[in-house]
Protein backbone atom coordinates (compact mmCIF):
# COMPACT_ATOMS: atom_id res chain seq x y z
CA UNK A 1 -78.60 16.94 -26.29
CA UNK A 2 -77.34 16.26 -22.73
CA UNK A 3 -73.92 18.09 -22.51
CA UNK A 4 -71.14 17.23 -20.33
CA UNK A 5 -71.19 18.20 -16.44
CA UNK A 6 -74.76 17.19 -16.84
CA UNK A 7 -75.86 14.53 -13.95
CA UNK A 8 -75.53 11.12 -14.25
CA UNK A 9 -79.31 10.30 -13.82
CA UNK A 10 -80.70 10.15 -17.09
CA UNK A 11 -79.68 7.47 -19.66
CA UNK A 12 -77.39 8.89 -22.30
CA UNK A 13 -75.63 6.85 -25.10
CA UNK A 14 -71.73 8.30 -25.19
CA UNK A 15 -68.71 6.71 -27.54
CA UNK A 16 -70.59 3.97 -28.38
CA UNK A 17 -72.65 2.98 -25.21
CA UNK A 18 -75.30 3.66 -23.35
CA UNK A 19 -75.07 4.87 -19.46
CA UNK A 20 -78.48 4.31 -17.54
CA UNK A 21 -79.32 5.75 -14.13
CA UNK A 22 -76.33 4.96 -11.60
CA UNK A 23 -73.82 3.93 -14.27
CA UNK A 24 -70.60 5.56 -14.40
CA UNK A 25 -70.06 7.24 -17.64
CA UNK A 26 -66.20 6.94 -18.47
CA UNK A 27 -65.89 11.16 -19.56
CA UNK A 28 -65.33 13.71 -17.36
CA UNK A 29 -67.49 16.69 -16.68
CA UNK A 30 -66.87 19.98 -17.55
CA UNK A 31 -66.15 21.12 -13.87
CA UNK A 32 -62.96 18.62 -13.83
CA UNK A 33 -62.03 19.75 -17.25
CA UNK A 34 -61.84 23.06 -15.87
CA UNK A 35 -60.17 22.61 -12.55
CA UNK A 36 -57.19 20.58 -14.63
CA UNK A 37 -57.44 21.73 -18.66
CA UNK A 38 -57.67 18.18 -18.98
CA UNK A 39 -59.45 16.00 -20.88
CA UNK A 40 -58.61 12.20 -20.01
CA UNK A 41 -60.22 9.09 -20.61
CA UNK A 42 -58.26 5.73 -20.28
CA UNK A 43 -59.24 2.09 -19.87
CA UNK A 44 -63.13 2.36 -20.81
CA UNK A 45 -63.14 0.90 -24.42
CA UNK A 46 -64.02 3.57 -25.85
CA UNK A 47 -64.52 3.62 -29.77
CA UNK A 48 -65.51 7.53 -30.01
CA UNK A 49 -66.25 10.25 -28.38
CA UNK A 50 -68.76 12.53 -28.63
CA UNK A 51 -69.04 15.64 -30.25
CA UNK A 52 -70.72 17.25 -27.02
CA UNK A 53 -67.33 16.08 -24.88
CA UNK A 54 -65.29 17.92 -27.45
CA UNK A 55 -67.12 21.06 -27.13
CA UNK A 56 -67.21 21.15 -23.55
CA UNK A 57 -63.07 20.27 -23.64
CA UNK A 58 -62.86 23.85 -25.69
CA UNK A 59 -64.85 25.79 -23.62
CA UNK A 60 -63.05 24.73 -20.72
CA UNK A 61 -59.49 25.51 -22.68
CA UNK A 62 -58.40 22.14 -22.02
CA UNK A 63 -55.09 22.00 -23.50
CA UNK A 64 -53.80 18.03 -22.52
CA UNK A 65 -55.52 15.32 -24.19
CA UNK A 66 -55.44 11.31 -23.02
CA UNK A 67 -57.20 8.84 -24.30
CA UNK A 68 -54.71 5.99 -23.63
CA UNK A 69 -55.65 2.13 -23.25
CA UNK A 70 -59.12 1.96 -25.34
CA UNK A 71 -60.29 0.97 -28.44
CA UNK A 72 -60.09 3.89 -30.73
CA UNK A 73 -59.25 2.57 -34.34
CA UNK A 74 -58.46 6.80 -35.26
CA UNK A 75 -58.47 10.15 -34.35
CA UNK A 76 -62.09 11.12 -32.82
CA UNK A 77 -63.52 13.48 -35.98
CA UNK A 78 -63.94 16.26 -33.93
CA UNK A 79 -61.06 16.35 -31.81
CA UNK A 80 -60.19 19.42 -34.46
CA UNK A 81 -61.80 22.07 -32.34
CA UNK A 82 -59.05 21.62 -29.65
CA UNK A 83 -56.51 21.89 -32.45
CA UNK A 84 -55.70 25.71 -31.29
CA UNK A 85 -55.33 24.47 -27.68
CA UNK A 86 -53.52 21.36 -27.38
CA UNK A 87 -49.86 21.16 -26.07
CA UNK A 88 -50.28 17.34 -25.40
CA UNK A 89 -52.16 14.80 -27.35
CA UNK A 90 -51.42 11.23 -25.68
CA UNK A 91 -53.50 8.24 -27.90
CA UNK A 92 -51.47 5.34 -26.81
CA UNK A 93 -52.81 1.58 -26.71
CA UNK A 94 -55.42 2.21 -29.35
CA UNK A 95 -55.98 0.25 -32.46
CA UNK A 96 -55.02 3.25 -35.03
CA UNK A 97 -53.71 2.70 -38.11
CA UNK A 98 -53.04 5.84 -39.80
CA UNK A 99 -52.93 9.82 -38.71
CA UNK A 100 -55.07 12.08 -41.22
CA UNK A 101 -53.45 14.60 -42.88
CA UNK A 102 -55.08 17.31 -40.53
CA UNK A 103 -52.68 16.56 -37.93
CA UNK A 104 -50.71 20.07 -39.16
CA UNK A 105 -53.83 22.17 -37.70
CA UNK A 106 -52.83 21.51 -34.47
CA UNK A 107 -49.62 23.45 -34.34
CA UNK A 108 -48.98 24.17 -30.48
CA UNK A 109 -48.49 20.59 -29.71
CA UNK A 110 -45.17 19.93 -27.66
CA UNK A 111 -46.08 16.36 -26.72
CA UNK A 112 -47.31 13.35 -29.41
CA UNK A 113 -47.56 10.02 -27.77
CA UNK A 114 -48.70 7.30 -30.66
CA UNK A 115 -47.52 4.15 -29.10
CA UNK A 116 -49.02 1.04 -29.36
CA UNK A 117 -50.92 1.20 -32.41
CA UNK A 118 -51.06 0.25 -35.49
CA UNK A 119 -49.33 2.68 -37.37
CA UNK A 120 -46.58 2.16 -40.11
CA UNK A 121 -46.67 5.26 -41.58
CA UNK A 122 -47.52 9.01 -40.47
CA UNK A 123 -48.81 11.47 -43.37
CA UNK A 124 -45.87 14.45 -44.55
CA UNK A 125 -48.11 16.96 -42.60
CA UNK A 126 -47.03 16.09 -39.72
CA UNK A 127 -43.89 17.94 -40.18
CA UNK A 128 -45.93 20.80 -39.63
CA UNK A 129 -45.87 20.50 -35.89
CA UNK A 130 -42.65 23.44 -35.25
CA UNK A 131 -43.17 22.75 -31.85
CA UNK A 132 -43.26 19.51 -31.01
CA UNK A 133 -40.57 18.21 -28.87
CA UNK A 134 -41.62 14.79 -27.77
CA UNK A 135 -42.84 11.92 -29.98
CA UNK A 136 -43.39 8.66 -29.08
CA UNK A 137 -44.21 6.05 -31.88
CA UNK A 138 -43.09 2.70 -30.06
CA UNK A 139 -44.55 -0.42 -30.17
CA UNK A 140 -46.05 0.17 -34.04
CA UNK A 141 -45.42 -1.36 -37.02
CA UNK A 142 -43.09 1.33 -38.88
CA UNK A 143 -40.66 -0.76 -40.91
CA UNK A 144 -38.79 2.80 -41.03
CA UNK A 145 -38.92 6.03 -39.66
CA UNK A 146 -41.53 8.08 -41.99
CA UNK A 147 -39.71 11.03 -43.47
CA UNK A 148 -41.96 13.42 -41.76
CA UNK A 149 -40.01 13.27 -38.78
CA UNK A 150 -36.82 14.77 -40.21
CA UNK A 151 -38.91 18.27 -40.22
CA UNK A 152 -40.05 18.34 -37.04
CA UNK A 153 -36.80 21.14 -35.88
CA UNK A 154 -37.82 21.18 -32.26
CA UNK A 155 -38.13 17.44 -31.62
CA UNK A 156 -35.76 16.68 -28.53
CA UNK A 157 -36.90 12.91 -27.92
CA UNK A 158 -37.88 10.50 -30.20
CA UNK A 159 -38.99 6.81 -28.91
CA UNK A 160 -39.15 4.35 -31.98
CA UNK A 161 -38.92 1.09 -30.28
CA UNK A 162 -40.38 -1.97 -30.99
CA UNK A 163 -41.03 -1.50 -34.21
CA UNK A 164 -39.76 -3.61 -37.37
CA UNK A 165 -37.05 -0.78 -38.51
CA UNK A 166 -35.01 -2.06 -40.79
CA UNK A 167 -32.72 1.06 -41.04
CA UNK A 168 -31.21 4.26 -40.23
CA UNK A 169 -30.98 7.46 -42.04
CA UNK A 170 -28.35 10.06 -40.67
CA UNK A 171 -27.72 12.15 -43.05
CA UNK A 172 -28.63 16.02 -42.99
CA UNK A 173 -31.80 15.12 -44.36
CA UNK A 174 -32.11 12.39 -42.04
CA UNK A 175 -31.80 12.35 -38.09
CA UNK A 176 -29.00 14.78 -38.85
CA UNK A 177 -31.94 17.30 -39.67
CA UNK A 178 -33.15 17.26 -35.76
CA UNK A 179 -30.63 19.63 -34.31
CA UNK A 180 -32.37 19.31 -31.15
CA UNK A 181 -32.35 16.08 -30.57
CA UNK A 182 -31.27 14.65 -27.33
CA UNK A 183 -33.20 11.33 -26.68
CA UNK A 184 -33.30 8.08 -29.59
CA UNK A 185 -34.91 5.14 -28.75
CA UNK A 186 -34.51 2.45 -31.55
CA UNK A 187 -34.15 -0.63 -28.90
CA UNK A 188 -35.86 -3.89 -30.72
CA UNK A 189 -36.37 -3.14 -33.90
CA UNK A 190 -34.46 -5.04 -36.91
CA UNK A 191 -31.70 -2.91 -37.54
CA UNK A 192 -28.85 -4.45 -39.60
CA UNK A 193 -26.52 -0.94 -39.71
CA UNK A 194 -25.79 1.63 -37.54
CA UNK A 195 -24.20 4.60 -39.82
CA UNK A 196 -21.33 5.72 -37.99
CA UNK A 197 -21.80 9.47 -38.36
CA UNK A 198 -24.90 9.20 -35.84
CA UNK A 199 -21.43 9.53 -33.55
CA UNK A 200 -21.71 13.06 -34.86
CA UNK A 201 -24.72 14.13 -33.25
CA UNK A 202 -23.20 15.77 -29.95
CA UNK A 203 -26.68 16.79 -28.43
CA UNK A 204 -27.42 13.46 -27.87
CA UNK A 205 -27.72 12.20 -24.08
CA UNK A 206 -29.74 9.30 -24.49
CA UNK A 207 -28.97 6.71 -27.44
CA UNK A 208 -30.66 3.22 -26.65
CA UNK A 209 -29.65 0.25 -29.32
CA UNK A 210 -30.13 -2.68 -27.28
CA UNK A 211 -32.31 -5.50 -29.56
CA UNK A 212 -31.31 -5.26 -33.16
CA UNK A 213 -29.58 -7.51 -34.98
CA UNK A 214 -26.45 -5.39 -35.98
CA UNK A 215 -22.79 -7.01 -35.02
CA UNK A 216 -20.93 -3.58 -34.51
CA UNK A 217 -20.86 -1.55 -31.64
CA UNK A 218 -20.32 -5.16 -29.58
CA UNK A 219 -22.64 -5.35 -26.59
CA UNK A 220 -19.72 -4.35 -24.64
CA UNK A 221 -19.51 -0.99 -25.90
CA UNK A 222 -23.89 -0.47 -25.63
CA UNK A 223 -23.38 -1.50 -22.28
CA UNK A 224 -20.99 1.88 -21.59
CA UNK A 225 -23.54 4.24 -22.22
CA UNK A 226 -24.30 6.80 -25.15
CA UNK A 227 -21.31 8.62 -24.77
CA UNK A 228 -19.27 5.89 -25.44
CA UNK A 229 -21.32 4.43 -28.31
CA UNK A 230 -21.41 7.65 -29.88
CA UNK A 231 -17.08 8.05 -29.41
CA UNK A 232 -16.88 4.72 -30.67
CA UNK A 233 -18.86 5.33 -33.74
CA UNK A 234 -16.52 8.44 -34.83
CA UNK A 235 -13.63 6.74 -34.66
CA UNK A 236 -15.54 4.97 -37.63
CA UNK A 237 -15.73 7.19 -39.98
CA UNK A 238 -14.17 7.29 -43.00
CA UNK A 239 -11.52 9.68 -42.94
């Protein structure tokens, strides 16, 4: 088995293709790995990766995964033996369509970036992740925001744009659930409501609306900022 860090002389077949003598092979060697605990591969059309890669990423402690911009249609199978290490897993511009259940094991991620897939739904396990404080899940197909999300205590941003959301859920088992939430990105998605106790949520610096199809707050008021979308939504509550 030729491992990674290996030279680039011998013909090798990796994530789908082989790489003859003087062909660039698009994964990294283990020296890089170690130099930057990162493992990143983006823009190669890659459909896998191999086993061997994987192994080499844990022995070097690589802790940030990218594999953004190829042609992944999941999770690579063995991407579980970083699951202790990873703080950052970034799959974005894949062709994925769902998230296995084992997505819990990997409990010290901070950072989830799932945008442009093909996702429109993520498993309950994923509430598992205590510490993760950024998701991205853009540019999907979600038709609402899976009810995973309202567990995730930590979360602090949460980018759901471009999607085909048809609602919003603010109750206290809804968004009202994410005490630490400071960023919300619903911009174009097909939101006919916004609830007006969202105006509630005080931690939030960053509310972005623009796109949807609602009639109230007026473009006017978006166009102020979140602070005055969220003051105009309190004074519409019922009293």
């Amino acid at each position: 088995m030729t491992m990674v860090g290996d030279g680039l002389n011998s013909p090798r077949r990796q994530g789908g293709k082989t790489y003859s003598e003087g062909t660039q092979s698009p994964f990294p060697d283990k020296y890089i790995m170690r130099n930057t605990r990162i493992l990143r591969i983006s823009k190669a059309q890659i459909t896998e990766v191999p086993m061997e890669v994987l192994e080499a990423a844990r022995q070097e402690l690589v802790n940030i995964v990218s594999f953004e911009d190829n042609w992944l249609r999941e999770i690579p199978k063995d991407l579980h033996m970083l699951s202790e290490l990873l703080n950052q897993l970034i799959l974005t511009k894949n062709q994925i369509c769902f998230i296995p259940t084992n997505i819990s094991q990997y409990s010290k991620l901070s950072v989830l970036n799932l945008s442009g897939n093909l996702l429109c739904d993520l498993p309950m396990e994923l509430g598992g992740l205590k510490l993760l404080r950024e998701l991205d899940i853009s540019h999907n197909r979600f038709d609402l925001l899976p009810r995973s999300i309202y567990e995730l205590e930590s979360l602090e941003s949460l980018l759901a744009n471009d999607n085909k959301i048809k609602g919003i859920d603010a109750s206290p088992l809804g968004l009202y659930a994410l005490p630490e939430l400071q960023t919300l990105n619903l911009k174009n998605n097909d939101i006919q409501i916004i609830p007006p106790v969202l105006g509630n949520m005080r931690k939030l610096q960053k509310l972005e609306l623009w796109g949807n199809p609602f009639r109230q707050p007026r473009h006017q008021i978006l166009s102020m900022g979140t602070q005055s979308v969220l003051s105009y939504l309190r004074t519409r509550i019922p009293i």
